[in-house]
Protein backbone atom coordinates (compact mmCIF):
# COMPACT_ATOMS: atom_id res chain seq x y z
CA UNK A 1 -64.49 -38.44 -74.20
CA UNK A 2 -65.31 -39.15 -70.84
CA UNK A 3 -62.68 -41.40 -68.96
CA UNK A 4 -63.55 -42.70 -65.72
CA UNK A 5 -60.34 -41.61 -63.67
CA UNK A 6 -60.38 -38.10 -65.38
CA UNK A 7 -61.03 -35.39 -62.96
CA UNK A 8 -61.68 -33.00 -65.10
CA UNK A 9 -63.98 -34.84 -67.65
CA UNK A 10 -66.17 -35.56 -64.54
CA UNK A 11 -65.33 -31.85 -63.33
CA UNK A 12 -66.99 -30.77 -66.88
CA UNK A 13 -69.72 -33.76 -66.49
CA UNK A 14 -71.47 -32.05 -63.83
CA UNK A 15 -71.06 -28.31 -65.09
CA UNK A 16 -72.80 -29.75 -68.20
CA UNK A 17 -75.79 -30.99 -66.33
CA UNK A 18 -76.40 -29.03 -63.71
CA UNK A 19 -78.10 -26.30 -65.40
CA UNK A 20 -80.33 -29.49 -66.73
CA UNK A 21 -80.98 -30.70 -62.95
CA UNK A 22 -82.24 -26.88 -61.98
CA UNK A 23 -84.40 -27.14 -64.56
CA UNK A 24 -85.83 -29.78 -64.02
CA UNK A 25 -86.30 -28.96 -60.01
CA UNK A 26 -87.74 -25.77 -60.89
CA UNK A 27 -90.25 -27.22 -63.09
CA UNK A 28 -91.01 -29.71 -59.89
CA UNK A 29 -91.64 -27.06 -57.35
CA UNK A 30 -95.10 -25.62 -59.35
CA UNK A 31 -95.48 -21.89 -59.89
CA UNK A 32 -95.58 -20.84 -63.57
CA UNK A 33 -93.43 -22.59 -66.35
CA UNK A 34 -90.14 -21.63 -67.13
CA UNK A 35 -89.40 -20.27 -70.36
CA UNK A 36 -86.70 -22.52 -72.18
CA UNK A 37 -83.14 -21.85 -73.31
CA UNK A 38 -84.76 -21.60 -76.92
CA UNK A 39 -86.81 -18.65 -75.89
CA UNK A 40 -90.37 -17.63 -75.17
CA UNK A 41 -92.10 -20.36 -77.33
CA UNK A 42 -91.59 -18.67 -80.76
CA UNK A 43 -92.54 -14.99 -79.62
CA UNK A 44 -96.01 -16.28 -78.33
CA UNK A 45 -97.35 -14.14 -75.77
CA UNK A 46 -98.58 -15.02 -72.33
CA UNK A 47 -102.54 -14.92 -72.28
CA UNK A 48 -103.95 -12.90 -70.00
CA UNK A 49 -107.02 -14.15 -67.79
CA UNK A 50 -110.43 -12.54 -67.83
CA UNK A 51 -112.70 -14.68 -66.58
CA UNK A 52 -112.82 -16.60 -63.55
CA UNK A 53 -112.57 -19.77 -65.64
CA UNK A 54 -109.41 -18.53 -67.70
CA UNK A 55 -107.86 -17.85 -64.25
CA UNK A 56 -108.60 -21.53 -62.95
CA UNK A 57 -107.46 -22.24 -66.55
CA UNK A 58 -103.95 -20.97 -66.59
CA UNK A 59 -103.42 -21.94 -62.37
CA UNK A 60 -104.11 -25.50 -63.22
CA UNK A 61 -101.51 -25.31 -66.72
CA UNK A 62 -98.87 -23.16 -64.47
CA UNK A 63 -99.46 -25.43 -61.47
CA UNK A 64 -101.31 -28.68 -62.54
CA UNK A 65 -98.74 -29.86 -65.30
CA UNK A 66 -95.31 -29.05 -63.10
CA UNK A 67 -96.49 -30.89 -60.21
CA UNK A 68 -93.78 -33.85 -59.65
CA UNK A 69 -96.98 -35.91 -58.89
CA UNK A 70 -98.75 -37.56 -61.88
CA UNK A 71 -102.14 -37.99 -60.19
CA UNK A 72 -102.48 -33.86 -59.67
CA UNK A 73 -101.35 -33.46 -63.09
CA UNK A 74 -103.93 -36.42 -64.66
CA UNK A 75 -106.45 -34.18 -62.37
CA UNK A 76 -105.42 -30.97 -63.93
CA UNK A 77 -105.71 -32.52 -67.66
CA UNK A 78 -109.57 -33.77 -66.95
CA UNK A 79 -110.34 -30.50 -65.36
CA UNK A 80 -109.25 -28.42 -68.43
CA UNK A 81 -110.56 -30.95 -70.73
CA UNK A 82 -113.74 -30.07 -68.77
CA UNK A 83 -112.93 -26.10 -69.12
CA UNK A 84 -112.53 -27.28 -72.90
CA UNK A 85 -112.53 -23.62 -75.04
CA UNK A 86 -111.79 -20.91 -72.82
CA UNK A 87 -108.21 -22.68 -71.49
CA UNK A 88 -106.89 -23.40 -74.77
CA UNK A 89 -104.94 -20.31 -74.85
CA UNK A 90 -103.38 -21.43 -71.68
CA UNK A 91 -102.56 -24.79 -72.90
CA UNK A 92 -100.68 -23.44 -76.25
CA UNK A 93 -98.54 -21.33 -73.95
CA UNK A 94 -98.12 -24.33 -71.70
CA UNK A 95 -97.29 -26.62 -74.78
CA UNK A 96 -94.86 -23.49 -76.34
CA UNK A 97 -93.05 -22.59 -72.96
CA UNK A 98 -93.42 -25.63 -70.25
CA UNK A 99 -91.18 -28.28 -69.68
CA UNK A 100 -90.67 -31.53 -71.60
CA UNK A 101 -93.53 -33.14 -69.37
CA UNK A 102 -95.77 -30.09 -69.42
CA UNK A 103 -95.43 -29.67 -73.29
CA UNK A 104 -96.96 -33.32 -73.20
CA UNK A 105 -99.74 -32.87 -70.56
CA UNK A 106 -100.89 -29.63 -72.79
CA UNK A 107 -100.76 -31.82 -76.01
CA UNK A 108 -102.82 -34.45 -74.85
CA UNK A 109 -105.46 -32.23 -73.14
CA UNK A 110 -105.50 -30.17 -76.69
CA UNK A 111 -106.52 -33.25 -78.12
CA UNK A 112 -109.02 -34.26 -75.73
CA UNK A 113 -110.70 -31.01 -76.32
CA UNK A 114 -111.27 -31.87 -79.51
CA UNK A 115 -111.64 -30.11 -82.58
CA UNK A 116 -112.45 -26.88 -81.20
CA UNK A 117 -108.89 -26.23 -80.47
CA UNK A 118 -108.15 -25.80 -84.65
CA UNK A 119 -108.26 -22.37 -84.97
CA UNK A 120 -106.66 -21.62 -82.59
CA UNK A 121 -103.92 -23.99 -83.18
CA UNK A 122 -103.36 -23.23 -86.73
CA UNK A 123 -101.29 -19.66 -86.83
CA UNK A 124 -99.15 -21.63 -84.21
CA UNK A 125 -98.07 -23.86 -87.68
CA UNK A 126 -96.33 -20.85 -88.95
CA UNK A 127 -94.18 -19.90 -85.40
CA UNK A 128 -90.30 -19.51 -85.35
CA UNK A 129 -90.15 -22.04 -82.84
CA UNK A 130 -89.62 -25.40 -84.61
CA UNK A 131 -91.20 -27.55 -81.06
CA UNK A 132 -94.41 -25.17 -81.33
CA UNK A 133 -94.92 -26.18 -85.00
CA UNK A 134 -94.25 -29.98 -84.03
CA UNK A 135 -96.49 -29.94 -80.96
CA UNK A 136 -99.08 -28.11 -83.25
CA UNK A 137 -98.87 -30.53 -85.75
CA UNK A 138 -98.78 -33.11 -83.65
CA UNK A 139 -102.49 -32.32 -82.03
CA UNK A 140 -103.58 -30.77 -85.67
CA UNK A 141 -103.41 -34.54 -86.84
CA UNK A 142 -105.44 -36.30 -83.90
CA UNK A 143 -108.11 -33.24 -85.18
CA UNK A 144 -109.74 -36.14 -88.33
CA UNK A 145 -111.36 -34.06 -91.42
CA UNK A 146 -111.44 -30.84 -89.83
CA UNK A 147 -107.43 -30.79 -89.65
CA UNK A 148 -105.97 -28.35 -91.96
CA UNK A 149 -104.54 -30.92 -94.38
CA UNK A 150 -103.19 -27.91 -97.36
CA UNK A 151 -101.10 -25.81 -94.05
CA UNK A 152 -99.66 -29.63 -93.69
CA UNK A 153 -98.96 -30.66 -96.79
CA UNK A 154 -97.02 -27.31 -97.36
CA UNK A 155 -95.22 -28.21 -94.16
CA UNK A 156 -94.18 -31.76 -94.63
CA UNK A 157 -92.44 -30.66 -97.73
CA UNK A 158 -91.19 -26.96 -97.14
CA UNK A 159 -90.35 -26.96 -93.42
CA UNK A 160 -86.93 -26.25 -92.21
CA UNK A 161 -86.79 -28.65 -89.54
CA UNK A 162 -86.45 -32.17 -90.65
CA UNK A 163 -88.63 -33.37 -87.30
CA UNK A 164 -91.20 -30.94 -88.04
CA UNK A 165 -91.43 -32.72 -91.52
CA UNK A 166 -92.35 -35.73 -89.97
CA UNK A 167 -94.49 -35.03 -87.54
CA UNK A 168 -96.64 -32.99 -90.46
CA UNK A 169 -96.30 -36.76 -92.49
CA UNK A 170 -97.55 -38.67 -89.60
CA UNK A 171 -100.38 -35.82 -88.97
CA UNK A 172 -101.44 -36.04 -92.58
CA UNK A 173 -101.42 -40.36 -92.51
CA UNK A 174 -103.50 -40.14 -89.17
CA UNK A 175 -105.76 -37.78 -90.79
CA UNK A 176 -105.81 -39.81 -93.58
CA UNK A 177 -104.88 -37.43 -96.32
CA UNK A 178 -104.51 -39.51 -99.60
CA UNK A 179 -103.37 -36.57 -101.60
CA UNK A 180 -100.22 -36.11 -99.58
CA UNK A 181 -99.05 -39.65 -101.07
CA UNK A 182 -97.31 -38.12 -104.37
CA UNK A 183 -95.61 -35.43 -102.32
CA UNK A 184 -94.22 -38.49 -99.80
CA UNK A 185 -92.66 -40.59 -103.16
């Protein structure tokens, strides 16, 4: 309980959230994203550029998305939107490894890329990190008919994280999945 007058409750206040400040400052100050306390995004493996598009690819996910300004990072989502294919192995690192507002910038440029992102996306479904397989979901179900509604299904009712569960429900209503209704009652 935190008491106003109490030293050390406001002594252990700021211990508690000042790892959460530096994280949040490094994520402001660009460069690469950090990994989280979780771990490396589920064991999922840095890509490695080839082209000269993957490299302006991952500098605009490692850069782009932890600017502190929203206009570069609105910039950096239309210009891998534009990229569309070759940056969506950036983008799954960025959405399994990035900070809160990365992990949001990555999901919303997955989903403006459209449904060429699928198969790529879907072996995410099946990571150890329970955020990968909600963020996955979570694009998988702005994907329409060519979502993979069966991977889902076996989700929403088998995961082992009750948000992940949801998120797979949700996917399957926005993709309009009507055989998913028995497994919801």
């Amino acid at each position: 309980m935190f008491i106003a007058g109490n030293r050390t409750s406001r002594a252990l206040a700021i211990v508690w959230t000042l790892p959460l400040a530096a994280l949040s400052l490094s994520a402001c100050r660009g460069g690469a994203p950090k990994d989280t306390p979780r771990g490396a995004g589920g064991g999922i493996a840095r890509p490695i550029p080839g082209s000269a598009v993957e490299r302006k690819a991952m500098a605009l996910v490692y850069s782009g998305f932890s600017s502190s300004r929203y206009p570069k990072r609105a910039q950096a989502e239309r210009e891998l939107v534009a990229i569309g294919e070759p940056a969506v192995p950036f983008l799954i690192y960025g959405m399994a490894t990035g900070d809160s507002v990365a992990r949001l910038h990555a999901r919303r440029t997955l989903i403006d890329i459209g449904p060429k992102v699928v198969a790529s996306l879907t072996p995410h479904l099946q990571s150890t990190d329970p955020e990968l397989r909600r963020n996955a979901a979570m694009v998988l179900g702005h994907m329409g008919p060519v979502a993979p509604k069966f991977t889902l299904r076996d989700m929403m009712i088998s995961d082992r994280d009750a948000l992940v569960r949801a998120v797979c429900a949700e996917a399957l209503g926005r993709v309009g999945d009507r055989g998913a209704v028995p497994d919801l009652l």
